[in-house]
C-alpha atoms as a PDB file:
ATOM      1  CA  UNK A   1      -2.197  48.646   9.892  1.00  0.00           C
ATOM      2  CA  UNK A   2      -0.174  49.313  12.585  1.00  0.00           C
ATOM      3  CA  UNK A   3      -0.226  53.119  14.562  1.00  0.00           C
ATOM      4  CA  UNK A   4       2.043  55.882  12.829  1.00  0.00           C
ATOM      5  CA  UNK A   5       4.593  57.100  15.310  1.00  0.00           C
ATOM      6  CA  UNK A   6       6.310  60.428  15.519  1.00  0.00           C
ATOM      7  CA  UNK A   7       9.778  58.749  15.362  1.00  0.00           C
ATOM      8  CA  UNK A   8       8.884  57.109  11.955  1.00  0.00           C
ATOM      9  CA  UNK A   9       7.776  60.639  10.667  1.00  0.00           C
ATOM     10  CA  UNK A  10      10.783  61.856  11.980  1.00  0.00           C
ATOM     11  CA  UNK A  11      12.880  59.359  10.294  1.00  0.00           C
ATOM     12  CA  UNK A  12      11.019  59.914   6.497  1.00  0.00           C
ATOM     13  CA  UNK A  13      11.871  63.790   7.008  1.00  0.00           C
ATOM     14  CA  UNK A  14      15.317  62.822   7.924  1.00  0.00           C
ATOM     15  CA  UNK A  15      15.294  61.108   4.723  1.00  0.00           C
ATOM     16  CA  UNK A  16      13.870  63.655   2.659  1.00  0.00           C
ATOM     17  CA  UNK A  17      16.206  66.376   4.103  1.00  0.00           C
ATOM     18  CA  UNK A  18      18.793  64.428   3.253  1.00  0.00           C
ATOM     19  CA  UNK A  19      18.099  63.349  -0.530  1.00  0.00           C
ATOM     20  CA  UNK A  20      17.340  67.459  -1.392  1.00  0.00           C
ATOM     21  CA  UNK A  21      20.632  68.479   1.170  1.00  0.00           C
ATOM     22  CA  UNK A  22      21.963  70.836  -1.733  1.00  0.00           C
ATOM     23  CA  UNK A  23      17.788  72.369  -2.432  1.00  0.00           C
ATOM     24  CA  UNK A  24      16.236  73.078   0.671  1.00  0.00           C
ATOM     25  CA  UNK A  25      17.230  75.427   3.311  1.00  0.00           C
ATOM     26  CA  UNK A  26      18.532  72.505   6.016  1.00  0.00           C
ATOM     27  CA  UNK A  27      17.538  71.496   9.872  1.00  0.00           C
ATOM     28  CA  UNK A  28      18.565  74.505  11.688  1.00  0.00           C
ATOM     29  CA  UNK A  29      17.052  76.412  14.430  1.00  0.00           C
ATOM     30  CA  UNK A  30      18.070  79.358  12.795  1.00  0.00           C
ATOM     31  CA  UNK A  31      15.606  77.871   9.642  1.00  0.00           C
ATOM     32  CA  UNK A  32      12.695  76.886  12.249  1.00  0.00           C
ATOM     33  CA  UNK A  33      10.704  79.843  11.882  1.00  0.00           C
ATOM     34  CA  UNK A  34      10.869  79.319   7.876  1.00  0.00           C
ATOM     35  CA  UNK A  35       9.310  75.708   8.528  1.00  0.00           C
ATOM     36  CA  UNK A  36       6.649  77.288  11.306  1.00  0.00           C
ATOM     37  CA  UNK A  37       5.504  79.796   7.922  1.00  0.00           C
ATOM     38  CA  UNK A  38       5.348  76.958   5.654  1.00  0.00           C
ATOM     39  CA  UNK A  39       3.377  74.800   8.204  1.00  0.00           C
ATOM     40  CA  UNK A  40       0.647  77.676   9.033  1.00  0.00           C
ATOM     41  CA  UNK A  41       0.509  77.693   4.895  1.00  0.00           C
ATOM     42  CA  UNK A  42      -0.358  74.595   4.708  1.00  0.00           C
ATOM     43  CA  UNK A  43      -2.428  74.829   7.657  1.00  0.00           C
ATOM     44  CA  UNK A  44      -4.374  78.145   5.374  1.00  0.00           C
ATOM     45  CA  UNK A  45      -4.706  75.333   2.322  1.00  0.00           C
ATOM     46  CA  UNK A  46      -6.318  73.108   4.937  1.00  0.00           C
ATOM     47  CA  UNK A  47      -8.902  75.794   6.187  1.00  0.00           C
ATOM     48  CA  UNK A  48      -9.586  76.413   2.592  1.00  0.00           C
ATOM     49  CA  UNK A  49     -10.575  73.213   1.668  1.00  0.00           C
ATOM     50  CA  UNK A  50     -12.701  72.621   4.686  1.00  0.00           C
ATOM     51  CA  UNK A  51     -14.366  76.220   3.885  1.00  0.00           C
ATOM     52  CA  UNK A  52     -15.068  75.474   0.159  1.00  0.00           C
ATOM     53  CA  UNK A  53     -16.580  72.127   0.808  1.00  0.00           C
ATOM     54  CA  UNK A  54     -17.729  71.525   4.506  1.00  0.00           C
ATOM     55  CA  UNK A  55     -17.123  69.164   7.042  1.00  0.00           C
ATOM     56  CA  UNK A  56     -19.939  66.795   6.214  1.00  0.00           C
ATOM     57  CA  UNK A  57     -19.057  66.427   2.502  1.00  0.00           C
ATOM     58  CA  UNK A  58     -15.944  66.074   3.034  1.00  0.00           C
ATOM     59  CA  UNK A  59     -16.520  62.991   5.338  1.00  0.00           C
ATOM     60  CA  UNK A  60     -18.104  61.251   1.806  1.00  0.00           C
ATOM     61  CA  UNK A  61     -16.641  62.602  -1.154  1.00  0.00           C
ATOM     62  CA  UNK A  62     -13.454  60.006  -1.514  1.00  0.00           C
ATOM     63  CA  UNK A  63     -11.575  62.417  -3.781  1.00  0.00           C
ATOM     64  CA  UNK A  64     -12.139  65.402  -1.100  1.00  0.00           C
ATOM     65  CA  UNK A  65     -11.633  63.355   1.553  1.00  0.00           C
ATOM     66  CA  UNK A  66      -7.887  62.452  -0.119  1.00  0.00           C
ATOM     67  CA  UNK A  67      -6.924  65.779  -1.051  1.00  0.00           C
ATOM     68  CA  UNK A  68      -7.955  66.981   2.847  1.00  0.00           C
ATOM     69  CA  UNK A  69      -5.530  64.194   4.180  1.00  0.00           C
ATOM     70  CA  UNK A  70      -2.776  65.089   1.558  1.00  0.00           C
ATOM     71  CA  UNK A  71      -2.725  68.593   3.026  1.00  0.00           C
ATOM     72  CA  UNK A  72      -2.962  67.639   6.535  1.00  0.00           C
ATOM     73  CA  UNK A  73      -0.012  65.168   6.077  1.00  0.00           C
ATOM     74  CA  UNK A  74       1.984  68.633   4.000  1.00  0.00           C
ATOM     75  CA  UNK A  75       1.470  70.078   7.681  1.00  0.00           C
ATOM     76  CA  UNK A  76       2.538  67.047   9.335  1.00  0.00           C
ATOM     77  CA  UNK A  77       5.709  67.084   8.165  1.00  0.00           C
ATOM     78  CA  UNK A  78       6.429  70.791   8.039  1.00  0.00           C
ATOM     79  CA  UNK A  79       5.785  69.871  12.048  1.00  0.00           C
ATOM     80  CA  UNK A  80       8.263  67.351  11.955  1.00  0.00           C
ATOM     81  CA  UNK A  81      10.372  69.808  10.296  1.00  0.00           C
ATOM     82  CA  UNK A  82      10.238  71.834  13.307  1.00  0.00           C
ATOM     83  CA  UNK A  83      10.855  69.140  16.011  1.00  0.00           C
ATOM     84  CA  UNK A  84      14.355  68.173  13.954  1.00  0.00           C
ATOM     85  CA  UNK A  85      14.892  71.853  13.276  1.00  0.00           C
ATOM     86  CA  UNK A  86      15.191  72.436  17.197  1.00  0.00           C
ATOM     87  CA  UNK A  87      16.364  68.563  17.538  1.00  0.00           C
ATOM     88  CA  UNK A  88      13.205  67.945  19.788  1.00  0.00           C
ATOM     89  CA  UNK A  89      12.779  64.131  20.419  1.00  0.00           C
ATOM     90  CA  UNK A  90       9.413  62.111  20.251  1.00  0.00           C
ATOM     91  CA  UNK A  91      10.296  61.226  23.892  1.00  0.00           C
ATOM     92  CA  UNK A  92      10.525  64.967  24.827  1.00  0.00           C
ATOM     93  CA  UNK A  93       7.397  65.576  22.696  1.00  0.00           C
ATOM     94  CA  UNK A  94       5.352  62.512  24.551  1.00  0.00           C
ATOM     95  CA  UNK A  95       6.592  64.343  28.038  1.00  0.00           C
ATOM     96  CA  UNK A  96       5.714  67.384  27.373  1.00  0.00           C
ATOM     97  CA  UNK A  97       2.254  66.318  25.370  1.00  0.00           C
ATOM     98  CA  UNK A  98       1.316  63.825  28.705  1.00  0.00           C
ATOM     99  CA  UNK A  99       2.136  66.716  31.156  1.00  0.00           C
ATOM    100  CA  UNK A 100       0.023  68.994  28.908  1.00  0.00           C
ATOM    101  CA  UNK A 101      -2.556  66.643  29.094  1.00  0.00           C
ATOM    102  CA  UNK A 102      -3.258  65.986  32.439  1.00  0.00           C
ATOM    103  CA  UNK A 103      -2.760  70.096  33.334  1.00  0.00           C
ATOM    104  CA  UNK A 104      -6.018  70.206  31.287  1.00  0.00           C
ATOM    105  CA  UNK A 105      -7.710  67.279  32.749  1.00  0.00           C
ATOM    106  CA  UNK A 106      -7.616  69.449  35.922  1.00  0.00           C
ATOM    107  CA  UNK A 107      -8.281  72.930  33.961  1.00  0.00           C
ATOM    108  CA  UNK A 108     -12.349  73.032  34.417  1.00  0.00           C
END
């Protein structure tokens, strides 16, 4: 299987905002904070699972292990969300992630 790229997410949550157009609240910056609350939400249902069960179970249980990945992937793409909601591009994200990067390759 080949790597996931943040331009392919982008393009399913282009989708998806488009199919439910007339049901969800749109790709606005204006709605970007509303997609930052949902995302730390899911982000809470993600601590909660890794709370309840632990790390090392969760590593080995199948069914655990699924429903950790489901809720990661919810916060993924309330994320993605976000980058369309303030039309930031994977190439702007890669930039800005690189130059991030090597800033803390020099931090300590």
């Amino acid at each position: 299987m080949k790597d996931f790229s943040i331009n392919e997410m982008l393009e399913m949550q282009k989708t998806l905002q488009e199919k439910y157009k007339d049901i969800w609240e749109g790709i606005t910056p204006e709605v970007g904070q509303n997609k930052l609350l949902w995302m730390v939400g899911e982000i809470g249902e993600v601590i909660d699972i890794i709370k309840k069960h632990g790390g090392e179970k969760l590593c080995h249980d199948p069914q655990l292990r699924k429903q950790l990945i489901e809720e990661l992937a919810d916060v993924l793409m309330y994320y993605n969300d976000i980058l369309l909601c303030f039309g930031i591009t994977a190439e702007e994200l890669k930039q800005s992630y690189s130059d991030k990067f090597e800033r803390n390759l020099q931090r300590w």
